[in-house]
Protein backbone atom coordinates (compact mmCIF):
# COMPACT_ATOMS: atom_id res chain seq x y z
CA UNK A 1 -20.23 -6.43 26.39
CA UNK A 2 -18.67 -7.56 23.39
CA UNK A 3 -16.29 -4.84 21.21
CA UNK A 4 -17.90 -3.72 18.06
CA UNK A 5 -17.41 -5.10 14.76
CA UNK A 6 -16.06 -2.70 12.35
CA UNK A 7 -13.93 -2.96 9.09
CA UNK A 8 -10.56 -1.56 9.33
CA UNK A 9 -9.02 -0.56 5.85
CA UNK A 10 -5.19 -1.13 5.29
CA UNK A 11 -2.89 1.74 4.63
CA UNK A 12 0.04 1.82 1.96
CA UNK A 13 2.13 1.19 5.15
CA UNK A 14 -0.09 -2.40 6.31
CA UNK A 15 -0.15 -3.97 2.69
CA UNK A 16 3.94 -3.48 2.86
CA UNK A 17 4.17 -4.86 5.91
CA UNK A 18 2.28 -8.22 4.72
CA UNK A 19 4.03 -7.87 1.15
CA UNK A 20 7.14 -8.36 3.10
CA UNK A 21 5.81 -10.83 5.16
CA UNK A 22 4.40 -12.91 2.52
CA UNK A 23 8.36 -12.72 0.59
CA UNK A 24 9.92 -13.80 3.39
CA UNK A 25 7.27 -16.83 3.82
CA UNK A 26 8.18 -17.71 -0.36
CA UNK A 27 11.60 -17.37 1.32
CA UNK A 28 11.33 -19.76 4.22
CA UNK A 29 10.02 -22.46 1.88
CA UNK A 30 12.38 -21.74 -1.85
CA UNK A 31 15.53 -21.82 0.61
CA UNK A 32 15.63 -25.45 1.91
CA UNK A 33 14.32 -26.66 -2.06
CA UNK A 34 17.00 -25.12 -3.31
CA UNK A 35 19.79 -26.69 -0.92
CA UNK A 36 18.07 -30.00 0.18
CA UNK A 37 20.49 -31.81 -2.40
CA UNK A 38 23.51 -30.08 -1.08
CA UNK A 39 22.78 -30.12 2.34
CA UNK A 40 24.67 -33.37 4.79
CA UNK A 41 22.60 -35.58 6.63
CA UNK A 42 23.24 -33.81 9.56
CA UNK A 43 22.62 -30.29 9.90
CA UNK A 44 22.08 -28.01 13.03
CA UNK A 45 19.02 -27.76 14.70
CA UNK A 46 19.93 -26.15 17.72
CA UNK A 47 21.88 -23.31 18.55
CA UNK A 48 23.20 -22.12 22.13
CA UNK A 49 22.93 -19.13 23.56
CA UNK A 50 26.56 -17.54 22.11
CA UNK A 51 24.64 -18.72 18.74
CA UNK A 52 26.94 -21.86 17.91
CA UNK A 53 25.19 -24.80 17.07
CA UNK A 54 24.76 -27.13 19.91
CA UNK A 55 22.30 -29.66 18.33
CA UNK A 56 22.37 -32.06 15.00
CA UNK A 57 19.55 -34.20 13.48
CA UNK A 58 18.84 -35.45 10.11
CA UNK A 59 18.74 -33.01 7.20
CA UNK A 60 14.58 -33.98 6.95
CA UNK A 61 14.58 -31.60 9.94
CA UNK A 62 15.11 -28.38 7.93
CA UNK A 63 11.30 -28.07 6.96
CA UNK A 64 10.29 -27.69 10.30
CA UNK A 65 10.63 -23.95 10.12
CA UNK A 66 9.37 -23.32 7.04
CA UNK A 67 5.71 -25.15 7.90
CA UNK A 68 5.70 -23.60 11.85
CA UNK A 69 6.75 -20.21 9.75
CA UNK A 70 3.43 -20.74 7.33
CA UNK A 71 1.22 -21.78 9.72
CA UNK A 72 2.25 -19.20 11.79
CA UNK A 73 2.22 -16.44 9.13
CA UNK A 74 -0.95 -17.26 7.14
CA UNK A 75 -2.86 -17.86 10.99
CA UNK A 76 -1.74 -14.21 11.65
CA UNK A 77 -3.13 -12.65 8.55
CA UNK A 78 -6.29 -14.17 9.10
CA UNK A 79 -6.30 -13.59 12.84
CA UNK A 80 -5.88 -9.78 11.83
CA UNK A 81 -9.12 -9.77 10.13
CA UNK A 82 -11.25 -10.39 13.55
CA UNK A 83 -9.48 -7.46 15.49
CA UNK A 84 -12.91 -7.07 17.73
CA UNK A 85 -11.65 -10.59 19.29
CA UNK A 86 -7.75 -8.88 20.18
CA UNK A 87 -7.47 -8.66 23.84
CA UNK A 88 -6.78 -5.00 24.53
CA UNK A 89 -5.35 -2.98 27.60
CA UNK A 90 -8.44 -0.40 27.51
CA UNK A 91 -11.86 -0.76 27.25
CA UNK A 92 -13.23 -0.75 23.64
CA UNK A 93 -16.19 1.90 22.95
CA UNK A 94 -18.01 2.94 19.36
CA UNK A 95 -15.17 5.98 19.59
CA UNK A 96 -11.96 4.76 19.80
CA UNK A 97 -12.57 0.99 18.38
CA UNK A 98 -11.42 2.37 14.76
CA UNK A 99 -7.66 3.45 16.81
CA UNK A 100 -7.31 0.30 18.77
CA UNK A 101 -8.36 -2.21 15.81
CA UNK A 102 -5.77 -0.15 13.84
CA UNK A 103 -2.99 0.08 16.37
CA UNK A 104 -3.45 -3.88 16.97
CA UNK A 105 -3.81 -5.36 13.52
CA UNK A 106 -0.95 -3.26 12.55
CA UNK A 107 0.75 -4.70 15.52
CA UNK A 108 -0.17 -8.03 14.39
CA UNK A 109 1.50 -7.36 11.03
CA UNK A 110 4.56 -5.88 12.24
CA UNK A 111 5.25 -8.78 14.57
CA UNK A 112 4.24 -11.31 12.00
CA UNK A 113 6.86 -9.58 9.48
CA UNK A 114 9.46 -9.63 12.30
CA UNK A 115 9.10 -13.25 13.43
CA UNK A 116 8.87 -14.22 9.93
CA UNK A 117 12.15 -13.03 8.75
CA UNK A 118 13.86 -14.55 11.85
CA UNK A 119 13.32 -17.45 10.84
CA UNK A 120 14.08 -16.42 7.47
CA UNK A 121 17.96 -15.97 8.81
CA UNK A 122 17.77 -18.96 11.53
CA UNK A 123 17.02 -21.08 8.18
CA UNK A 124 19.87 -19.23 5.97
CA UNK A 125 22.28 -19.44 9.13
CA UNK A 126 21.42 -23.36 9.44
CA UNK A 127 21.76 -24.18 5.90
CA UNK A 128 25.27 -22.03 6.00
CA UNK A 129 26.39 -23.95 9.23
CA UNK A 130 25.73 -27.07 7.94
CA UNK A 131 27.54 -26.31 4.45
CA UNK A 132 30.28 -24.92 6.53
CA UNK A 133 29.88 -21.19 4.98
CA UNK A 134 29.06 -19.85 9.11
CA UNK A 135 29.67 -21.37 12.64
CA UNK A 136 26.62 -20.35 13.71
CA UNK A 137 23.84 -17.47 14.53
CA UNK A 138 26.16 -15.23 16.23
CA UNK A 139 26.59 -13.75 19.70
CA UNK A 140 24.08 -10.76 18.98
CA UNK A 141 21.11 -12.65 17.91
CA UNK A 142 19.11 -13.25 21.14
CA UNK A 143 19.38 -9.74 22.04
CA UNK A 144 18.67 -8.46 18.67
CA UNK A 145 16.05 -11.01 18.55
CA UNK A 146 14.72 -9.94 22.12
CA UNK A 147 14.91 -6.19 21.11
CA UNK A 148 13.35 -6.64 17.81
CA UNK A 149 10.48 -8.29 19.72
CA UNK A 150 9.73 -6.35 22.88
CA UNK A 151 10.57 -3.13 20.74
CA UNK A 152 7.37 -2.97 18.30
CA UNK A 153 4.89 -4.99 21.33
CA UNK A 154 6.12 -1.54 23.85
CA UNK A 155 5.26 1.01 20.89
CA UNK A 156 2.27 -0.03 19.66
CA UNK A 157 0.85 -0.95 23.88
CA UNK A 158 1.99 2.58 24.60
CA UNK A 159 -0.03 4.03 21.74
CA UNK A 160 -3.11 1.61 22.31
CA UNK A 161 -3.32 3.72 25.94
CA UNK A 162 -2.90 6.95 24.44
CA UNK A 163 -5.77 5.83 21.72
């Protein structure tokens, strides 16, 4: 059985959320034009897990972000517009599709926000390393990253069973 199609309308809260998401995108891409010509040839491209950079390559390498980041972002918002094709932990029925399309797409959004502005600061952290402004990502940023991550994915599962 396939999950019905139905038309979920954003809230104040969802066009935020891809406002946001959509700045820090501009972001990812205005930050490495505006440096390129100060940046060395070498700039980090790897960091370990203390957050110090443990990798080097040529300077070309700091638009790699900034097009997985865009592909990434603008394949999300579209993604979110098909929410009958989400995987979901219950079964989907005419009476609680509206809950779970709305708990998912706005799960979609808040992830796509989150994973967009990390790479929003792994790109301002690189361009600092590499203009010696920072030594690196710092200690905290795998488990912030981790808890930033697991965090909003836990919330929004937990309320897709109670929906």
């Amino acid at each position: 059985m396939s999950n019905p199609i139905i038309r979920v309308n954003k809230e104040a809260i969802d066009i935020v959320l891809e406002i946001l998401t959509f700045v820090g995108l501009g972001i990812l891409i205005l930050a490495p034009i505006f440096y390129i010509n100060e940046l060395p040839e070498m700039i980090p491209t790897h960091f370990n897990a203390q957050g110090l950079p443990d990798d080097y390559s040529s300077k070309s390498t700091i638009w790699f972000l900034p097009v997985v980041g865009l592909v990434m972002g603008i394949g999300l918002y579209i993604l979110n517009r098909f929410p009958h094709i989400f995987n979901y932990p219950a079964e989907i029925t005419e009476d609680n599709a509206f809950r779970q399309y709305k708990n998912a797409t706005r799960l979609i959004r808040v992830l796509n926000l989150t994973i967009t502005w990390t790479f929003v600061f792994i790109i301002y952290k690189s361009i600092a390393v590499a203009l010696n402004r920072s030594e690196g990502l710092g200690a905290w940023f795998i488990p912030v990253f981790i808890g930033v991550m697991i965090g909003p994915i836990a919330y929004f599962t937990l309320k897709s069973f109670k929906a």
